[in-house]
Every structure is written in structure tokens, then in C-alpha cells.
PDB file of N, CA and C in Angstrom:
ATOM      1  N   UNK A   1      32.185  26.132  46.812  1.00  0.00           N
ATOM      2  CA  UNK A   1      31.759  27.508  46.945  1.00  0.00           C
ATOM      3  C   UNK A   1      32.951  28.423  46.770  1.00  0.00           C
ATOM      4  N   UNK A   2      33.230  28.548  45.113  1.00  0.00           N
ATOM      5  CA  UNK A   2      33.985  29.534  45.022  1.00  0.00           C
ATOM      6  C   UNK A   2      35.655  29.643  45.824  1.00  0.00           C
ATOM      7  N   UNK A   3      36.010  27.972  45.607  1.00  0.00           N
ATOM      8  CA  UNK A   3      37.026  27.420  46.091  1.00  0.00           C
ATOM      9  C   UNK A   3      37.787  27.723  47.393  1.00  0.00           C
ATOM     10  N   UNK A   4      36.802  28.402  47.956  1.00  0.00           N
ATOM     11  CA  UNK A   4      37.535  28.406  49.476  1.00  0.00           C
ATOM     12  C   UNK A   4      37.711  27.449  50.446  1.00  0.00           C
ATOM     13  N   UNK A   5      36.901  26.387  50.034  1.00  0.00           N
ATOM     14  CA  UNK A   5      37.064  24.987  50.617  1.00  0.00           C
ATOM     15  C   UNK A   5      36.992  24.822  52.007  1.00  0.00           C
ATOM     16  N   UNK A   6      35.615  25.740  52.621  1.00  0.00           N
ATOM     17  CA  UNK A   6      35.270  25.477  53.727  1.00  0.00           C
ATOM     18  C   UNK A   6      34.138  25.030  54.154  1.00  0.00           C
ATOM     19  N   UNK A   7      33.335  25.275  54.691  1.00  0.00           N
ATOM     20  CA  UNK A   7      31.796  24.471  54.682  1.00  0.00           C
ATOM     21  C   UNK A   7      31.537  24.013  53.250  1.00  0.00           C
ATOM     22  N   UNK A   8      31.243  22.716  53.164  1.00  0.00           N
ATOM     23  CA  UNK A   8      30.309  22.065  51.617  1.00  0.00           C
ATOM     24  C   UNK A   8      29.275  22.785  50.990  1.00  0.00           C
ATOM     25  N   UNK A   9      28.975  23.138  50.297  1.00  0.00           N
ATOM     26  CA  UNK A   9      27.981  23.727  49.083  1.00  0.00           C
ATOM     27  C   UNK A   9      27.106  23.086  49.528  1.00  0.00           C
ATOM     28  N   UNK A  10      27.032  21.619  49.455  1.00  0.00           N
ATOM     29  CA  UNK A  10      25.834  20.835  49.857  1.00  0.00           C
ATOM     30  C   UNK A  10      25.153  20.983  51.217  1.00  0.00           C
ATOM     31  N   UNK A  11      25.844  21.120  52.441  1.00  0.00           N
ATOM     32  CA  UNK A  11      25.438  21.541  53.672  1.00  0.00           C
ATOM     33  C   UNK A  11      25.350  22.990  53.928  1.00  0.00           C
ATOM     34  N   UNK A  12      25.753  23.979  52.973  1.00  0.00           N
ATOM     35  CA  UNK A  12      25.665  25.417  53.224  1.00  0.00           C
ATOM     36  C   UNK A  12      23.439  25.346  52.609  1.00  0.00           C
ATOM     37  N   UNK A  13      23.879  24.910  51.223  1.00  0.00           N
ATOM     38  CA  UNK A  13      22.450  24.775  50.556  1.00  0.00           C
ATOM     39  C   UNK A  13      20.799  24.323  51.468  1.00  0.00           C
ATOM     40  N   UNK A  14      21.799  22.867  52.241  1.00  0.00           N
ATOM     41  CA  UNK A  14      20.506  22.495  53.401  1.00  0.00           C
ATOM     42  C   UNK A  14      20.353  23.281  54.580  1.00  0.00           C
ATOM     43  N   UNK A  15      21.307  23.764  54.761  1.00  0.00           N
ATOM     44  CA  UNK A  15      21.109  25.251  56.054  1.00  0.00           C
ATOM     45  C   UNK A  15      19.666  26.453  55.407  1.00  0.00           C
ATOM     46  N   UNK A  16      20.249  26.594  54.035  1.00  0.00           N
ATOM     47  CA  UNK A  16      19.564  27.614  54.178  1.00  0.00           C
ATOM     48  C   UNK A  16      18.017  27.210  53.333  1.00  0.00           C
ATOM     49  N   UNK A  17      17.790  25.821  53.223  1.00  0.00           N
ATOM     50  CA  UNK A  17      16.587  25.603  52.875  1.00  0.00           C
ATOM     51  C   UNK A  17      16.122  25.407  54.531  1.00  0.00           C
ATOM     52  N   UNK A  18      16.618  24.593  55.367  1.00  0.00           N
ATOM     53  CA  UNK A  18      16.121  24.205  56.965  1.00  0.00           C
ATOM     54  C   UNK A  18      15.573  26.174  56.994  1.00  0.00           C
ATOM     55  N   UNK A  19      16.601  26.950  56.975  1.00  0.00           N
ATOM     56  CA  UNK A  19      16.354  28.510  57.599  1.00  0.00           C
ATOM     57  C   UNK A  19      14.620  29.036  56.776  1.00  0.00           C
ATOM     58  N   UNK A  20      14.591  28.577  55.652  1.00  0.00           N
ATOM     59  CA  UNK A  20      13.889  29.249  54.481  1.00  0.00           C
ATOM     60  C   UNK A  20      12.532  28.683  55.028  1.00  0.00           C
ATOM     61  N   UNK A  21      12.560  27.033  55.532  1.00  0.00           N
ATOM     62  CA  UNK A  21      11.594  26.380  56.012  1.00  0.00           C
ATOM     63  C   UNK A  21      10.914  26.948  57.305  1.00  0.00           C
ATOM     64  N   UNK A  22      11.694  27.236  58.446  1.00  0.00           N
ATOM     65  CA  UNK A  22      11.806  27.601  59.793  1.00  0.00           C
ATOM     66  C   UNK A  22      10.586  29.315  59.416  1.00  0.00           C
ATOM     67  N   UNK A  23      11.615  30.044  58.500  1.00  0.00           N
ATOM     68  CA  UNK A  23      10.486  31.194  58.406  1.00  0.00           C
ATOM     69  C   UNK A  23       9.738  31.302  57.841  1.00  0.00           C
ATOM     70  N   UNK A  24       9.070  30.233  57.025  1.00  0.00           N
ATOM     71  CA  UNK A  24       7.577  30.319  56.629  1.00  0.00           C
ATOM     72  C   UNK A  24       6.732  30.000  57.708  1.00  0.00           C
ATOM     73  N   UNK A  25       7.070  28.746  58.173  1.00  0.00           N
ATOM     74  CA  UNK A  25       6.629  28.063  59.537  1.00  0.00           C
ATOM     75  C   UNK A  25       6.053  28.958  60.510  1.00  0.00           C
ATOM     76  N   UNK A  26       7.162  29.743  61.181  1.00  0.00           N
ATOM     77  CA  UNK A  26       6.838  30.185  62.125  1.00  0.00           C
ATOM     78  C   UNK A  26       6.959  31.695  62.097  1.00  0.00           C
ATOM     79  N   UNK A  27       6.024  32.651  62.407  1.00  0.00           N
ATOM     80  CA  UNK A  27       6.109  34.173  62.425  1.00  0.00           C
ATOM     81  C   UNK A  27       6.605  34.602  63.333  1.00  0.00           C
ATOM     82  N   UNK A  28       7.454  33.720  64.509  1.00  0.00           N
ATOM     83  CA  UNK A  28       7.772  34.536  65.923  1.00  0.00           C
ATOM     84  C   UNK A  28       9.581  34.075  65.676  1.00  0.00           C
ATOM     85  N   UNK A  29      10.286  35.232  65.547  1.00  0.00           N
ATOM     86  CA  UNK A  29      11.654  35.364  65.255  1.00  0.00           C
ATOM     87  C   UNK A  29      11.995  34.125  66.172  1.00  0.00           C
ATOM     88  N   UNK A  30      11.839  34.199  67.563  1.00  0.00           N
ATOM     89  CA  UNK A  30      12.735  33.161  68.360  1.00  0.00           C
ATOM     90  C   UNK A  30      12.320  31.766  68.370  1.00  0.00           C
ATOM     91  N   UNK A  31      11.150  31.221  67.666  1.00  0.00           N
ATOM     92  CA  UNK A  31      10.640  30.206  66.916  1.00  0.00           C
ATOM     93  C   UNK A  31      11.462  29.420  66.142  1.00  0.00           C
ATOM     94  N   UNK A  32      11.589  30.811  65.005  1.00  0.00           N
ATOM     95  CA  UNK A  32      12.173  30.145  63.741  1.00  0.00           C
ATOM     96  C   UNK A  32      13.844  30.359  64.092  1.00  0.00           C
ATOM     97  N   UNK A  33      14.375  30.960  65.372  1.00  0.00           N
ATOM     98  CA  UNK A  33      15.834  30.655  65.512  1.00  0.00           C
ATOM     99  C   UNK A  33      16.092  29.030  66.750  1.00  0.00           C
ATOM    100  N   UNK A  34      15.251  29.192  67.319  1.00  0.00           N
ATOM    101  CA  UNK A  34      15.144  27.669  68.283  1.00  0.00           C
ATOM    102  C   UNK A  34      14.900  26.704  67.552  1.00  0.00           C
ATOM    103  N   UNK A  35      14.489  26.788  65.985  1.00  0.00           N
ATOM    104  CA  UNK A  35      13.738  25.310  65.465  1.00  0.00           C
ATOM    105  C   UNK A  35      15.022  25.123  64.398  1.00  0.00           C
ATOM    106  N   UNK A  36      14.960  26.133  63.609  1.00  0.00           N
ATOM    107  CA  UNK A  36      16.175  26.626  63.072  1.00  0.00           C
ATOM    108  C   UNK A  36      17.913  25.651  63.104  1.00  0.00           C
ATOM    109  N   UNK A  37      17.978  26.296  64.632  1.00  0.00           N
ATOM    110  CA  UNK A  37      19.319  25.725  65.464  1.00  0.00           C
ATOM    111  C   UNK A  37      18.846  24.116  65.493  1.00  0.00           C
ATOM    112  N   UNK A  38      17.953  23.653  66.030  1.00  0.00           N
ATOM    113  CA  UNK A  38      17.578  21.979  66.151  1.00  0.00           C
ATOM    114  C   UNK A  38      17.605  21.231  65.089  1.00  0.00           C
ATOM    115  N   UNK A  39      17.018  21.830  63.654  1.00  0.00           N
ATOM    116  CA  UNK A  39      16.886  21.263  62.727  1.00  0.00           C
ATOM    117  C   UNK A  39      18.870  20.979  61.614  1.00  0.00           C
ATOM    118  N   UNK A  40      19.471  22.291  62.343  1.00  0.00           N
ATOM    119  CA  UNK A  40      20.815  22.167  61.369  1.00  0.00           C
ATOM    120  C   UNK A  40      22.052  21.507  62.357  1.00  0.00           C
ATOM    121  N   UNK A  41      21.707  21.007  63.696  1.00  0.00           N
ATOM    122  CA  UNK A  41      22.484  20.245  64.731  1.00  0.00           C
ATOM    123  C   UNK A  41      21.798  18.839  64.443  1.00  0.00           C
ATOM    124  N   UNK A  42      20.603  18.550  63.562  1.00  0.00           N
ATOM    125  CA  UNK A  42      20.408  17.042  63.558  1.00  0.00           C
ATOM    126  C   UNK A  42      20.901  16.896  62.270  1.00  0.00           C
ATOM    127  N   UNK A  43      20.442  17.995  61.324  1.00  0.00           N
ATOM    128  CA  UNK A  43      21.221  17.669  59.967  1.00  0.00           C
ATOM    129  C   UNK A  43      22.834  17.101  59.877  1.00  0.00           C
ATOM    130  N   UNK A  44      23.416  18.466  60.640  1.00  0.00           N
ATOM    131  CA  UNK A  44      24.595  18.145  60.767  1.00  0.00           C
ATOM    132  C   UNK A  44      25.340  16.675  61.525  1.00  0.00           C
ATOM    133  N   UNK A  45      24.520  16.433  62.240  1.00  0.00           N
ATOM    134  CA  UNK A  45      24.688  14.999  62.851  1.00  0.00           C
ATOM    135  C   UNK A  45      24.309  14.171  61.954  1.00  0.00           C
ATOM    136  N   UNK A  46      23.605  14.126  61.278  1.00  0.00           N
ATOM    137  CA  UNK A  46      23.476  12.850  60.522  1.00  0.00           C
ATOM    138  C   UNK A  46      24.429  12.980  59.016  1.00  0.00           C
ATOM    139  N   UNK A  47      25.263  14.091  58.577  1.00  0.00           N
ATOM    140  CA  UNK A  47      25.663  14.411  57.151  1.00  0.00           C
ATOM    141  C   UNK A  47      26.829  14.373  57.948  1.00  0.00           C
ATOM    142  N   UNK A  48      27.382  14.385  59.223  1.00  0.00           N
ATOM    143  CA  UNK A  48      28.862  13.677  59.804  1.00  0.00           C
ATOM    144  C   UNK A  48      28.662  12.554  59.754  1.00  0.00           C
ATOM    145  N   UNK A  49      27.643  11.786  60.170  1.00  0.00           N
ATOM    146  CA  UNK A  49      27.625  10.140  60.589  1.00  0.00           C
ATOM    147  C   UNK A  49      28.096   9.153  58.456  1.00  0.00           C
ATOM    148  N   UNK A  50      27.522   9.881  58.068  1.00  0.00           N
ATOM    149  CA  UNK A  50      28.125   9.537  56.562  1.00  0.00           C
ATOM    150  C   UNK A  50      29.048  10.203  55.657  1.00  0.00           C
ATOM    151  N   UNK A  51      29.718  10.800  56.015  1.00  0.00           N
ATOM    152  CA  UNK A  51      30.815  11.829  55.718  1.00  0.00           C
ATOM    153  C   UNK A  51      31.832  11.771  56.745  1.00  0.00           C
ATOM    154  N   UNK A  52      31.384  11.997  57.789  1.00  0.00           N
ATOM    155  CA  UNK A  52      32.729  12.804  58.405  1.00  0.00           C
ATOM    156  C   UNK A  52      33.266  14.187  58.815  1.00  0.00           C
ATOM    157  N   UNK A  53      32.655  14.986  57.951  1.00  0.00           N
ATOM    158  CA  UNK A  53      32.948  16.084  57.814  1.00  0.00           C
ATOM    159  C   UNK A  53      32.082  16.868  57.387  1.00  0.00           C
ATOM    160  N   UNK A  54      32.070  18.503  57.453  1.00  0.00           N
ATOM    161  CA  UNK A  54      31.333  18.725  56.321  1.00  0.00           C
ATOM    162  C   UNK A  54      32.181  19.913  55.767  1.00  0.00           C
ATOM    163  N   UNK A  55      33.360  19.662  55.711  1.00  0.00           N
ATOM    164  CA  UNK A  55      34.295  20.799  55.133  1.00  0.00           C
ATOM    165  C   UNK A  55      34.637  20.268  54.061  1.00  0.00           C
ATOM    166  N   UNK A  56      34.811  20.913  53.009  1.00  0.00           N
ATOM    167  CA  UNK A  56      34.676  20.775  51.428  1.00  0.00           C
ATOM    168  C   UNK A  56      36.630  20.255  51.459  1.00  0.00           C
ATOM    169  N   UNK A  57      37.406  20.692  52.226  1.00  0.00           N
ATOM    170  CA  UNK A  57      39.025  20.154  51.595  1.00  0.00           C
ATOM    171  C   UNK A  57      38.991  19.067  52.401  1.00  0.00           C
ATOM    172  N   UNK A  58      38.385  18.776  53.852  1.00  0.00           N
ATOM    173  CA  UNK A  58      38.245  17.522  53.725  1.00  0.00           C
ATOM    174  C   UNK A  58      37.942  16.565  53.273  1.00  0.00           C
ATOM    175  N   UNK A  59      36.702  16.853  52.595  1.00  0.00           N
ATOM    176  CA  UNK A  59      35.584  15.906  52.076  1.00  0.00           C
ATOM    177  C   UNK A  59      36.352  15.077  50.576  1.00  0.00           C
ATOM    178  N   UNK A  60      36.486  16.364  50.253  1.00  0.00           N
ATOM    179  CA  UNK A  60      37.441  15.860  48.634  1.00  0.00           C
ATOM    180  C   UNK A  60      39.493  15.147  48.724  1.00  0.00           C
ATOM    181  N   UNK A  61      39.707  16.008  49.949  1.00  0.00           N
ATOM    182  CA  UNK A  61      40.877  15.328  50.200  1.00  0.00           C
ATOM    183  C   UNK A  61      42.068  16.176  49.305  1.00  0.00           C
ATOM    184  N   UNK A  62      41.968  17.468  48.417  1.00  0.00           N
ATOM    185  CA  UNK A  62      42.792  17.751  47.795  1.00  0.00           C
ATOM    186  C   UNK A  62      42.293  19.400  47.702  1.00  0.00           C
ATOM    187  N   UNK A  63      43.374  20.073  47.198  1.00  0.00           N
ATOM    188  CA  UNK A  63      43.389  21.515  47.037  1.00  0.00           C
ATOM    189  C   UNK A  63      42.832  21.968  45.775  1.00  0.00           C
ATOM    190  N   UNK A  64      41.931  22.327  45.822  1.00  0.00           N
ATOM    191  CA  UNK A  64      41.291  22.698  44.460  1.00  0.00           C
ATOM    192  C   UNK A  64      42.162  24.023  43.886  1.00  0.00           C
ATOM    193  N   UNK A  65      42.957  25.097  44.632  1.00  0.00           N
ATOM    194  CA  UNK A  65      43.627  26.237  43.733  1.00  0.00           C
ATOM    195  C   UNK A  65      44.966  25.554  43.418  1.00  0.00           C
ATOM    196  N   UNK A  66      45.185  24.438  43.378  1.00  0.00           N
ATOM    197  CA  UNK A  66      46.367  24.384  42.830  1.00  0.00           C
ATOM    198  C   UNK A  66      46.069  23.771  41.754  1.00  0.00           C
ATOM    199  N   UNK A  67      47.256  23.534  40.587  1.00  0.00           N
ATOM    200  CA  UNK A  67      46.878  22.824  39.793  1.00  0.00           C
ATOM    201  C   UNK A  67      47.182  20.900  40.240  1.00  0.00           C
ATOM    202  N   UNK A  68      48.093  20.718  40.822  1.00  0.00           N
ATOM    203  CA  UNK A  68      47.852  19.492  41.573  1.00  0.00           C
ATOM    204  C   UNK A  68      46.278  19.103  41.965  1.00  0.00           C
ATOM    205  N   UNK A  69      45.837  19.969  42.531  1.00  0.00           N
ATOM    206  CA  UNK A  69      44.720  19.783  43.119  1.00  0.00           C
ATOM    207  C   UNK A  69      44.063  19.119  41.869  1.00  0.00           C
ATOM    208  N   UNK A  70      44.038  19.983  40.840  1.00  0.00           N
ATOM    209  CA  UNK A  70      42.262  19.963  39.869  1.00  0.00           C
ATOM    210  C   UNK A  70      42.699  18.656  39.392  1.00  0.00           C
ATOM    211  N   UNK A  71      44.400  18.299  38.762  1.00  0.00           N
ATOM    212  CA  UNK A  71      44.384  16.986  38.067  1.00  0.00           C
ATOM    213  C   UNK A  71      43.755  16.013  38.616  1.00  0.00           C
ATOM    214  N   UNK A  72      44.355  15.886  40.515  1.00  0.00           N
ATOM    215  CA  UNK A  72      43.514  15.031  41.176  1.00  0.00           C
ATOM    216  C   UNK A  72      42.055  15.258  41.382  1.00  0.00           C
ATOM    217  N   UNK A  73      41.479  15.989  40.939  1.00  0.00           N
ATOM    218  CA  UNK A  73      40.155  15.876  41.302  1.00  0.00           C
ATOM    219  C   UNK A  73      39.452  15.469  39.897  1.00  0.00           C
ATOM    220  N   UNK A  74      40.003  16.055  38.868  1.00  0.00           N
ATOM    221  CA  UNK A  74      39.485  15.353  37.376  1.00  0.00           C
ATOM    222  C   UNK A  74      39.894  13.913  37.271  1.00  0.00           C
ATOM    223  N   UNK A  75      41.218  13.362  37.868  1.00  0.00           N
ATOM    224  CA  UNK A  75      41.688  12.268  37.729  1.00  0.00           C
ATOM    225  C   UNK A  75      41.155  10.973  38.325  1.00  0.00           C
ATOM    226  N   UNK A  76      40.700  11.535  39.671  1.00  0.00           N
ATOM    227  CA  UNK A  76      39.446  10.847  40.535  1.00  0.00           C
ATOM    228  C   UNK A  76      38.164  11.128  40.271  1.00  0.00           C
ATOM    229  N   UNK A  77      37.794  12.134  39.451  1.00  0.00           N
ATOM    230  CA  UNK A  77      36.481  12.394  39.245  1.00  0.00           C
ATOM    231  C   UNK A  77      35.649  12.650  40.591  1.00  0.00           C
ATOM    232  N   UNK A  78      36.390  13.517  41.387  1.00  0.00           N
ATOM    233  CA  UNK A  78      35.964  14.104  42.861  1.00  0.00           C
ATOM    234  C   UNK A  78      34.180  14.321  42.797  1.00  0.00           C
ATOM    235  N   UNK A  79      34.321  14.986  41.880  1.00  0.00           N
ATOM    236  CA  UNK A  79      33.018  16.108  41.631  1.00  0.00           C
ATOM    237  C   UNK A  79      31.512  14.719  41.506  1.00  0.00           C
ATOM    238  N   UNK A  80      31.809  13.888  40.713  1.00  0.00           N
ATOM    239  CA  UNK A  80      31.232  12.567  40.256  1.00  0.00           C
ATOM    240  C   UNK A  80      31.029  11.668  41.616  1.00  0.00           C
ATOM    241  N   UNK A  81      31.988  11.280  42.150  1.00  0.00           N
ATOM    242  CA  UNK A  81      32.273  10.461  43.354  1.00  0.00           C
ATOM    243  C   UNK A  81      32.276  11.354  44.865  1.00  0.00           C
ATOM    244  N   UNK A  82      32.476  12.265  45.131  1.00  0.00           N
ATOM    245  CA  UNK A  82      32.224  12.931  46.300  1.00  0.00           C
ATOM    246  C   UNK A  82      31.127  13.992  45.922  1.00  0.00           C
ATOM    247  N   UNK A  83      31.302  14.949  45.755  1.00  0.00           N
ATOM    248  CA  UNK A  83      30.377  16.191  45.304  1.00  0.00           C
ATOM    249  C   UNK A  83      29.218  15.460  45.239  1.00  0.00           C
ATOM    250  N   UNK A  84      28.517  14.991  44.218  1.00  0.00           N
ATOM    251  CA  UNK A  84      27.785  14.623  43.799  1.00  0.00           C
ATOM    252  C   UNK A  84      26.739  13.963  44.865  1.00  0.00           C
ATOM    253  N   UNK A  85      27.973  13.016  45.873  1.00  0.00           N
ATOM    254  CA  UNK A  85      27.028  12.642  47.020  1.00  0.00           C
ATOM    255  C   UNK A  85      26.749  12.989  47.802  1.00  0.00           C
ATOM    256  N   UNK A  86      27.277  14.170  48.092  1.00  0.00           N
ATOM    257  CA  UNK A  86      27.314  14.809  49.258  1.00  0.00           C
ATOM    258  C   UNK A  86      25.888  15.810  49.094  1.00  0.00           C
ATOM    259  N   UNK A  87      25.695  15.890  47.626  1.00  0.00           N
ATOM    260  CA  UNK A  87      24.556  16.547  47.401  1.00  0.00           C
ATOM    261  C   UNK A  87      23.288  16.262  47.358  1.00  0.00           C
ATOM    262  N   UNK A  88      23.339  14.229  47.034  1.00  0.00           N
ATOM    263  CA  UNK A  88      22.356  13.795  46.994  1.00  0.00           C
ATOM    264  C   UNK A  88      22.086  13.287  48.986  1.00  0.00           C
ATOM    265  N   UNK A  89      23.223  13.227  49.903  1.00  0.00           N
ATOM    266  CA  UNK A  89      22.908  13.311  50.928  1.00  0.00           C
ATOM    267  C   UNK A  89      22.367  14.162  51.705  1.00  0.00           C
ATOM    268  N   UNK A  90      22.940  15.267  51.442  1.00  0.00           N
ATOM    269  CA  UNK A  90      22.008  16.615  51.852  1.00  0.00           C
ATOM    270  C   UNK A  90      20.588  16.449  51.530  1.00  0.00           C
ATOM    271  N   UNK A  91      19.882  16.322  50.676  1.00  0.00           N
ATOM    272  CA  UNK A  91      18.587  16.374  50.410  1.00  0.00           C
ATOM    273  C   UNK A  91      17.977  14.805  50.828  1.00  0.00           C
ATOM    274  N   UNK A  92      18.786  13.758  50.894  1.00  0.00           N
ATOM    275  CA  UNK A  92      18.135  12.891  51.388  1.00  0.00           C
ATOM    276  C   UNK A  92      18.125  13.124  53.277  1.00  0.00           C
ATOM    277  N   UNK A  93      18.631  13.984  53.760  1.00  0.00           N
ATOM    278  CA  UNK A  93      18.741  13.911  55.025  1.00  0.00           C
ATOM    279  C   UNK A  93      17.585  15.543  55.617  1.00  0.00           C
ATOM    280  N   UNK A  94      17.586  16.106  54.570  1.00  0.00           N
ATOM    281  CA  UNK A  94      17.151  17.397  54.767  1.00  0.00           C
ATOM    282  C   UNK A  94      14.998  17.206  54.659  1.00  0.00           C
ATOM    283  N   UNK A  95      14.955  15.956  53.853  1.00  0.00           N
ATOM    284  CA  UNK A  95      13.638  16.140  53.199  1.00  0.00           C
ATOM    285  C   UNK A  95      13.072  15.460  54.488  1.00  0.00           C
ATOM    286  N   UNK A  96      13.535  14.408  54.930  1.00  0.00           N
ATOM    287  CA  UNK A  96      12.457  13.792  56.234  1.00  0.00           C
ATOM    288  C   UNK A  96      12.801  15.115  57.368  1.00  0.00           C
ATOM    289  N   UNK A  97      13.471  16.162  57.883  1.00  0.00           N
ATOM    290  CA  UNK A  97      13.293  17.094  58.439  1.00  0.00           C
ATOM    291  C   UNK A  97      12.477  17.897  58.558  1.00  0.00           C
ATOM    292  N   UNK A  98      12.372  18.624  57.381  1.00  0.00           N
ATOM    293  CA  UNK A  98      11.317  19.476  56.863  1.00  0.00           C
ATOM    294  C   UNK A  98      10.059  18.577  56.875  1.00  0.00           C
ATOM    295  N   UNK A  99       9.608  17.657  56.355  1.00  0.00           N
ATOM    296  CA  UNK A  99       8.274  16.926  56.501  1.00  0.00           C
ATOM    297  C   UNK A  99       7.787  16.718  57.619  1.00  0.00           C
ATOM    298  N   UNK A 100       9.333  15.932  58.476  1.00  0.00           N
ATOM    299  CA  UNK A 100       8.662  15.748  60.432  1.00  0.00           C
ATOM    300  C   UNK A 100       8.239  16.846  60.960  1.00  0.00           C
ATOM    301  N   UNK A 101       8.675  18.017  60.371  1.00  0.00           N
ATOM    302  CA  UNK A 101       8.598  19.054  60.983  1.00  0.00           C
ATOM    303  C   UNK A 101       7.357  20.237  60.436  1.00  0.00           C
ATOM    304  N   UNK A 102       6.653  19.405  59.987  1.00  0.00           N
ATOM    305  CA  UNK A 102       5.588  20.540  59.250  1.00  0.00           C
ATOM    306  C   UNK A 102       4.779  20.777  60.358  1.00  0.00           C
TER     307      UNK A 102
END
């Protein structure tokens, strides 16, 4: 996200589908902030339990504004090997949420 390398793209994205879910769901503001909060403290628990983290310079391990950074991340193919999973974990962790929770 625009290389600031703090929360993951992938866990910013499942926040705000969990949020997007929460207010169709429910029409009573403190509903959709109580279900809201439950649904992105289990996400987040389960996208640490296979990660670790969910901060993007952790996750990748290198500085994306430098140029050090990008060689290592083209050189490892970060984007391929981390990114990539972190994205397909998000949605594998996000979709049984939203369903348990219809």
C-alpha cells in the first residue's frame, strides 16, 4: 500500500470487506461495530497464526524504497512467494467468516 510498509494490503482489504459485510448485515451502528471488532480480532488471529505478522516490512523482510530493497524483492520474487500468499490467505480465512456469520 503505496510503500509505506505498514499494515498488509491483504489484511487492510479483509478488514474492509469483514466492515462492508457487518453493514449490510446489520442496520444498528453498534451491531455492525461489536460484530465488526469480533470478526477482524479472529481474522487477525488466525492471519498471525500463519504469518506472524501482519505488517507488510515484516512480512517481506526488506525495504521496498530502497533500491536494495526492490533487487531483493525481484531477486526473491517477494511479490510471487509472500504477497501473493498473504492474499490468497486473507480470503481463505475471511470467506468461512462472512458465511458463519450470515
Amino acid at each position: 500500500m503505496g510503500r509505506l510498509q505498514k499494515t498488509c494490503g491483504a489484511v487492510t482489504g479483509a478488514f474492509m470487506v469483514l466492515g462492508i459485510h457487518n453493514c449490510k448485515k446489520y442496520g444498528n451502528h453498534k451491531l455492525q461495530t461489536d460484530n465488526n471488532r469480533i470478526l477482524i480480532q479472529e481474522f487477525t488471529r488466525k492471519f498471525l497464526l500463519k504469518h506472524n505478522s501482519t505488517n507488510c516490512d515484516e512480512l517481506i523482510g526488506c525495504n521496498l524504497n530502497t533500491d536494495d530493497g526492490q533487487a531483493y524483492t525481484e531477486k526473491n520474487k517477494v511479490k510471487e512467494r509472500i504477497c501473493e500468499k498473504c492474499i490468497i490467505d486473507a480470503i481463505e480465512i475471511v470467506d468461512p467468516l462472512i458465511s458463519n456469520s450470515k
